[in-house]
Protein backbone atom coordinates (compact mmCIF):
# COMPACT_ATOMS: atom_id res chain seq x y z
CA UNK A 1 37.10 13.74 -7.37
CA UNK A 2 36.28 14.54 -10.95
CA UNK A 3 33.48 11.99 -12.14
CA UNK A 4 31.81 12.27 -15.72
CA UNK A 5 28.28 10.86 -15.09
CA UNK A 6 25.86 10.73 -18.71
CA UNK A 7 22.97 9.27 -18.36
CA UNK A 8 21.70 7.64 -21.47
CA UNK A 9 19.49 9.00 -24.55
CA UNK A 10 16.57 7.90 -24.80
CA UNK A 11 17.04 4.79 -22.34
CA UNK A 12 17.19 6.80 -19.39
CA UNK A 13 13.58 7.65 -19.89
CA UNK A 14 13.12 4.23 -18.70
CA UNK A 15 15.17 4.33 -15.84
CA UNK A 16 14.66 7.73 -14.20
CA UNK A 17 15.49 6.53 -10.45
CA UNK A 18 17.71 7.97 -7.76
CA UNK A 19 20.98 6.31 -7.46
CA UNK A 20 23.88 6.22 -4.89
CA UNK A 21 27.52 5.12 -6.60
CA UNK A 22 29.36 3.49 -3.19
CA UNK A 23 32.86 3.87 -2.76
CA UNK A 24 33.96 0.92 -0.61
CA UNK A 25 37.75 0.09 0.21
CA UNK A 26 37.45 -3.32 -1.22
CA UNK A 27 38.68 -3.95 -5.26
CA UNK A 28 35.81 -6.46 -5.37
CA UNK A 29 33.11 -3.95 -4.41
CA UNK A 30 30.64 -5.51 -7.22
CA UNK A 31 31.85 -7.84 -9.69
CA UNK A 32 29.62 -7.96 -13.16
CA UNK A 33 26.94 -10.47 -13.66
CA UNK A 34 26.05 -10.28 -17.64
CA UNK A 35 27.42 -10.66 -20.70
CA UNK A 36 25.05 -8.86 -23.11
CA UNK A 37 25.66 -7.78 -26.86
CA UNK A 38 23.47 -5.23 -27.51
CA UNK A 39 24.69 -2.39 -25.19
CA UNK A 40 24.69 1.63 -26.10
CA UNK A 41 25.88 4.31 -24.37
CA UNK A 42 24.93 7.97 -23.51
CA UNK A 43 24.65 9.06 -26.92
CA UNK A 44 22.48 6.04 -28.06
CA UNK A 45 25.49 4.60 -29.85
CA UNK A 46 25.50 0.86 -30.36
CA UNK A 47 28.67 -0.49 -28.55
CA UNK A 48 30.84 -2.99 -30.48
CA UNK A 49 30.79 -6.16 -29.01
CA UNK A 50 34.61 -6.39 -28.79
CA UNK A 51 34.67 -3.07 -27.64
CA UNK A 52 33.10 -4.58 -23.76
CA UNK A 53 34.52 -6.33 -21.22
CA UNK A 54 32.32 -8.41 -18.82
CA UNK A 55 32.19 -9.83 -15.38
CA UNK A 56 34.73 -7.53 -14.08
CA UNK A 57 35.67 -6.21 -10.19
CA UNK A 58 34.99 -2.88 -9.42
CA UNK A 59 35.83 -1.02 -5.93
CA UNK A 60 32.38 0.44 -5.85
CA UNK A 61 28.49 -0.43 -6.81
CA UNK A 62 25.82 1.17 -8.01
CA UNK A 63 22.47 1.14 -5.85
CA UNK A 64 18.98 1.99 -7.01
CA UNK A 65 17.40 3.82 -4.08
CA UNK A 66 14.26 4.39 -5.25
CA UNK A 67 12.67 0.70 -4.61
CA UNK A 68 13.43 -1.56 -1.95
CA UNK A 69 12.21 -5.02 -1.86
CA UNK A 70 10.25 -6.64 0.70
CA UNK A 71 13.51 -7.40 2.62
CA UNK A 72 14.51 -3.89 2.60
CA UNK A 73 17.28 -4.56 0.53
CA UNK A 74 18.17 -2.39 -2.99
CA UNK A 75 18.38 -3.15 -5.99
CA UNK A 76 21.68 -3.41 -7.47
CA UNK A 77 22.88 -2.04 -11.19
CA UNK A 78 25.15 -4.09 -13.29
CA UNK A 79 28.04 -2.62 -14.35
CA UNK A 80 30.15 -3.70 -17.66
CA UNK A 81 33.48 -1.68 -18.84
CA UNK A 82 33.63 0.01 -22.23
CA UNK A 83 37.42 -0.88 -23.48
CA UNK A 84 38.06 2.28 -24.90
CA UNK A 85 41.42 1.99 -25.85
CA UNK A 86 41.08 -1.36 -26.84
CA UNK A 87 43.62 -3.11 -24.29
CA UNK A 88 41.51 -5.82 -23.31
CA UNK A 89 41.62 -4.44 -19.80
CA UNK A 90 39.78 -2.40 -17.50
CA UNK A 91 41.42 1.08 -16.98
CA UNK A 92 40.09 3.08 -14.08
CA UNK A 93 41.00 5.97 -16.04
CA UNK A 94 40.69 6.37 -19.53
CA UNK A 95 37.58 3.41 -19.92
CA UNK A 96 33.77 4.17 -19.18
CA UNK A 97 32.00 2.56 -16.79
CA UNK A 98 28.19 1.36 -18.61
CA UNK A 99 25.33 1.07 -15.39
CA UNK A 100 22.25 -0.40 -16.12
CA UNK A 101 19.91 -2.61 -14.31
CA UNK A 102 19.37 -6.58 -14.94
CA UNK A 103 15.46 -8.09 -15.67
CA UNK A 104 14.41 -10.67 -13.86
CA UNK A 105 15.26 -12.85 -16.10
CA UNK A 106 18.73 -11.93 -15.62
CA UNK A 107 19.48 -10.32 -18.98
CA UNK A 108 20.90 -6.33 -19.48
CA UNK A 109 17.46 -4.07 -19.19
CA UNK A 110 19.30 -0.97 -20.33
CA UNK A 111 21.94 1.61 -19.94
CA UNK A 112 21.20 3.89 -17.27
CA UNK A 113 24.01 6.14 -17.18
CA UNK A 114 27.80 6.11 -17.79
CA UNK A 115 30.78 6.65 -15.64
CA UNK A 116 34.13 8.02 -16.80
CA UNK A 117 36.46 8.93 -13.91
CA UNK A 118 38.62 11.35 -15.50
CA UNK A 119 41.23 11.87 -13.10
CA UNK A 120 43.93 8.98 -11.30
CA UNK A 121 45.45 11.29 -8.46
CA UNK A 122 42.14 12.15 -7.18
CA UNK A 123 40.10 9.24 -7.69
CA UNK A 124 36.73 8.85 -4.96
CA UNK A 125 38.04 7.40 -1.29
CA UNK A 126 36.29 4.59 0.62
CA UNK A 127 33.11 5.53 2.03
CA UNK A 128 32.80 8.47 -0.39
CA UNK A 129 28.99 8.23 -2.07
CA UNK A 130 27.66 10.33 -5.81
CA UNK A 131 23.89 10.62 -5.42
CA UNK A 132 22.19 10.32 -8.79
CA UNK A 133 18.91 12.16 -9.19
CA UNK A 134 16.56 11.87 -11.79
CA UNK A 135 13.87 14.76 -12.40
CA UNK A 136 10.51 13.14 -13.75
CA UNK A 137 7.07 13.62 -14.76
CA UNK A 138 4.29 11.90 -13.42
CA UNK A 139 3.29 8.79 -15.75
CA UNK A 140 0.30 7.66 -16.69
CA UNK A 141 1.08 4.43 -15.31
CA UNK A 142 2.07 5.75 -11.68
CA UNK A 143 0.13 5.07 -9.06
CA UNK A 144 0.19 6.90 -5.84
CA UNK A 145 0.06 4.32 -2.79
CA UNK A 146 -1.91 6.47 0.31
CA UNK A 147 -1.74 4.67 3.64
CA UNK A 148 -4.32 5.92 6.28
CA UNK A 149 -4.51 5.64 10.41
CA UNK A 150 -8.08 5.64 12.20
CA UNK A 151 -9.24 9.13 13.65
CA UNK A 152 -8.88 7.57 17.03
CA UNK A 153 -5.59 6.84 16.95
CA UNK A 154 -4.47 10.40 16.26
CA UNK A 155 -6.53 11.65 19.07
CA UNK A 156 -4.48 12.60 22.05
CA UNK A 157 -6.14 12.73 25.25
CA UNK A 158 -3.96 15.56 26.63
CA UNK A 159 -4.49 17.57 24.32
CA UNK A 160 -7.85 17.08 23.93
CA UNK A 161 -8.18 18.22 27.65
CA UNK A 162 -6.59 21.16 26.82
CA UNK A 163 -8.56 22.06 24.37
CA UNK A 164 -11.93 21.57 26.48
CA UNK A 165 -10.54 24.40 28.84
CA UNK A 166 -10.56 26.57 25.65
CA UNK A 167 -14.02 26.47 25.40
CA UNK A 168 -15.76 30.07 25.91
CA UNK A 169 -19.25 31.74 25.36
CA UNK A 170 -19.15 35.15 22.92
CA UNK A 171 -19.88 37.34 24.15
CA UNK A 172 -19.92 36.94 27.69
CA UNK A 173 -22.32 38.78 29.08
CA UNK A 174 -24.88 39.02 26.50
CA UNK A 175 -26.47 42.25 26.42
CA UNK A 176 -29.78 41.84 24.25
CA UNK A 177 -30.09 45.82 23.24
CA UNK A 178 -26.19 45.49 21.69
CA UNK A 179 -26.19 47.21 18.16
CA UNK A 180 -23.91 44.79 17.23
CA UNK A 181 -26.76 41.96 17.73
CA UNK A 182 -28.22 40.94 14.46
CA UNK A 183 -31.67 41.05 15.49
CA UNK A 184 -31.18 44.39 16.38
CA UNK A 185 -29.36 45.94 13.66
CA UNK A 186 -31.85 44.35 11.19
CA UNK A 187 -34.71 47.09 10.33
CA UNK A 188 -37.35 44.19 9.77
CA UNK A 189 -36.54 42.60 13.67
CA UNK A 190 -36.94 39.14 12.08
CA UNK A 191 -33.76 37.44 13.00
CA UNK A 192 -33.24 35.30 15.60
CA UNK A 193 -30.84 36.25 18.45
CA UNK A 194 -28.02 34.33 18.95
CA UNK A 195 -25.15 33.28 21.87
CA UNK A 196 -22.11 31.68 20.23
CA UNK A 197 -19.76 28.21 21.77
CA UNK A 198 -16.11 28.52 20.25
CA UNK A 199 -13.81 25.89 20.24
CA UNK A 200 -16.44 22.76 20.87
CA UNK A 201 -15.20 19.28 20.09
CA UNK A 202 -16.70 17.58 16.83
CA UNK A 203 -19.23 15.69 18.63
CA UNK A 204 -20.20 16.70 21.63
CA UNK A 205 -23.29 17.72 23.75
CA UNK A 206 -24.14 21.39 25.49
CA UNK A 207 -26.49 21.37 28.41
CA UNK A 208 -27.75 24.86 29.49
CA UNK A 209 -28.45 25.11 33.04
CA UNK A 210 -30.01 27.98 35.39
CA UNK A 211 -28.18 29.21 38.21
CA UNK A 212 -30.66 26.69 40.14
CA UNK A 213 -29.86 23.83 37.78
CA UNK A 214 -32.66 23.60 35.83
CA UNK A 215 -31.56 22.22 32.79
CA UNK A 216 -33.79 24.85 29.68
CA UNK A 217 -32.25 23.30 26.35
CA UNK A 218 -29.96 20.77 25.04
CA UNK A 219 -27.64 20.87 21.73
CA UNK A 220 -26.35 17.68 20.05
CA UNK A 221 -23.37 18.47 18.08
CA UNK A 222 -22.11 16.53 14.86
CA UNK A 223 -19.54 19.29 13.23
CA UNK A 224 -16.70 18.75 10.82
CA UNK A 225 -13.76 18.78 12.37
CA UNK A 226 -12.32 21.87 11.44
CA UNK A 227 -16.06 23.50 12.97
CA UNK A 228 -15.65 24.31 16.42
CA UNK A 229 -18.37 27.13 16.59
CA UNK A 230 -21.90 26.29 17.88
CA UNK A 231 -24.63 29.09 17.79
CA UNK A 232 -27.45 29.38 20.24
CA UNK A 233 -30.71 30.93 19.32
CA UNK A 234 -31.22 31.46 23.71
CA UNK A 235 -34.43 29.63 23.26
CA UNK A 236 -35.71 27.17 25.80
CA UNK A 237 -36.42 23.47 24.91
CA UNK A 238 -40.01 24.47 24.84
CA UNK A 239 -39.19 27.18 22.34
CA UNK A 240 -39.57 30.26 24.74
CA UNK A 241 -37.21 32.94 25.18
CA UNK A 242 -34.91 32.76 28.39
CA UNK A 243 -34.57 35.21 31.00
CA UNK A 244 -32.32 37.50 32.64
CA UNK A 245 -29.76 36.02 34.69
CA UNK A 246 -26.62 33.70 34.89
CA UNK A 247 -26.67 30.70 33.57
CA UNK A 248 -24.45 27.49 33.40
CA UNK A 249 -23.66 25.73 30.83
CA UNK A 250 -22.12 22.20 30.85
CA UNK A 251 -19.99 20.42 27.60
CA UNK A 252 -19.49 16.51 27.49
CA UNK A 253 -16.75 15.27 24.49
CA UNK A 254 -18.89 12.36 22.49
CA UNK A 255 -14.98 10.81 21.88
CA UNK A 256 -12.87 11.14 25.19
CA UNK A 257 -15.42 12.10 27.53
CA UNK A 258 -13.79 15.11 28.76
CA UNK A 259 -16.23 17.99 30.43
CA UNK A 260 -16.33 21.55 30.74
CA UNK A 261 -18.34 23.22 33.05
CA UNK A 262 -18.98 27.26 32.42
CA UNK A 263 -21.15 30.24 33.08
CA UNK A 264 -22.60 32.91 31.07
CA UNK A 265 -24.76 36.34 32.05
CA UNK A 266 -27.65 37.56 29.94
CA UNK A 267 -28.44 40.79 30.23
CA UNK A 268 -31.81 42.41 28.53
């Protein structure tokens, strides 16, 4: 159905919502609440007072989507009729429609828009809804509301699980004459070498293990979360380098608990 919406200039500025106009089968939809004298409509013109017709019935009402109220519930515009050709009536057709909300005090706030239906055979059915949307600039008075959940409560244990069984040693063996190896490639020989953990929880702890359970070094972890790479320089606790040989290596999730239990060869 062919429906003239305007909103107003510069009032709309102060109103720049989203709005749903209901269509509802009943000719008492929303029935006007103000009387006001100082009304204008979308092109900032000053409406004569004898020119508006108050506390009239309408089949539909205007709803501010934007902001409920603690209840849930919208707020509802006010609606008042511009008579414009001066019949003393309201005239689906032919009269504007003036929306604008109500202050607390109960008094006209503003026009927000106008509504001219500009068409009686194919005027909107019930149930039939026009969505209003405003595009707007941040203000300097918004305020952004942020609402937060502890890190725990977004952990899923499942998951979590799954991820453990990610968990791998790179590379796997370790061959200590690889060119690839930094302290290899280096010409001065002065790095350390190093045996890398991918995908290791947050906080967790790595126990190293020979193949005859001797535990030769412990690693405390405390990444970021988005860090799941742990390097190991294949020293012992004592600070001496480790042999040959398969080794075990056992990770315990500080969080959930979870363990994974693995094995790695070092070759030299």
């Amino acid at each position: 159905a062919p429906v003239l919406i305007s909103p107003t200039i510069p009032e709309k500025q102060l109103f720049p919502w989203d709005y749903d106009i209901v269509f509802s089968s009943s000719d008492t939809a929303y029935t006007g609440i103000t009387n006001p004298s100082r009304i204008y409509d979308d092109t900032y013109t000053r409406i004569n007072r004898k020119d508006l017709l108050a506390y009239q019935q309408f089949n539909f009402k205007v709803i501010n989507r934007s902001f409920p109220d603690s209840s849930g519930n919208y707020e509802e515009l006010d609606l008042l009729v511009h008579d414009v050709n001066g019949n003393d009536q309201f005239d689906i057709v032919g009269d504007r429609i003036i929306a604008g909300p109500v202050n607390n005090s109960g008094t006209w706030a503003g026009t927000a828009f106008t509504i001219t239906f500009l068409d009686s055979v194919n005027l909107p059915q019930p149930g039939d809804v026009y969505r209003l949307t405003f595009q707007r600039p941040f203000w300097a008075t918004d305020s952004i509301l942020f609402s937060t959940a502890s890190y725990d409560s977004l952990l899923d244990s499942d998951d979590l699980e799954n991820v453990m069984d990610k968990i791998k040693v790179v590379p796997n063996p370790y061959v200590a004459t690889n060119a690839m190896e930094p302290s290899v490639a280096n010409f001065y020989l002065n790095q350390r070498r190093r045996l890398m953990f991918t995908n290791i929880p947050a906080q967790c702890t790595i126990r190293i293990f020979t193949i005859s359970g001797v535990l030769i070094d412990k690693i405390y972890v405390d990444n970021p979360v988005e860090q799941g790479i742990v390097h190991w320089d294949l020293l012992t606790k004592e600070g001496l380098d480790i042999a040959a040989g398969m080794y075990i290596y056992h990770v315990k999730s500080d969080q959930t608990g979870h363990e994974k239990i693995g094995k790695f060869a070092v070759i030299k």
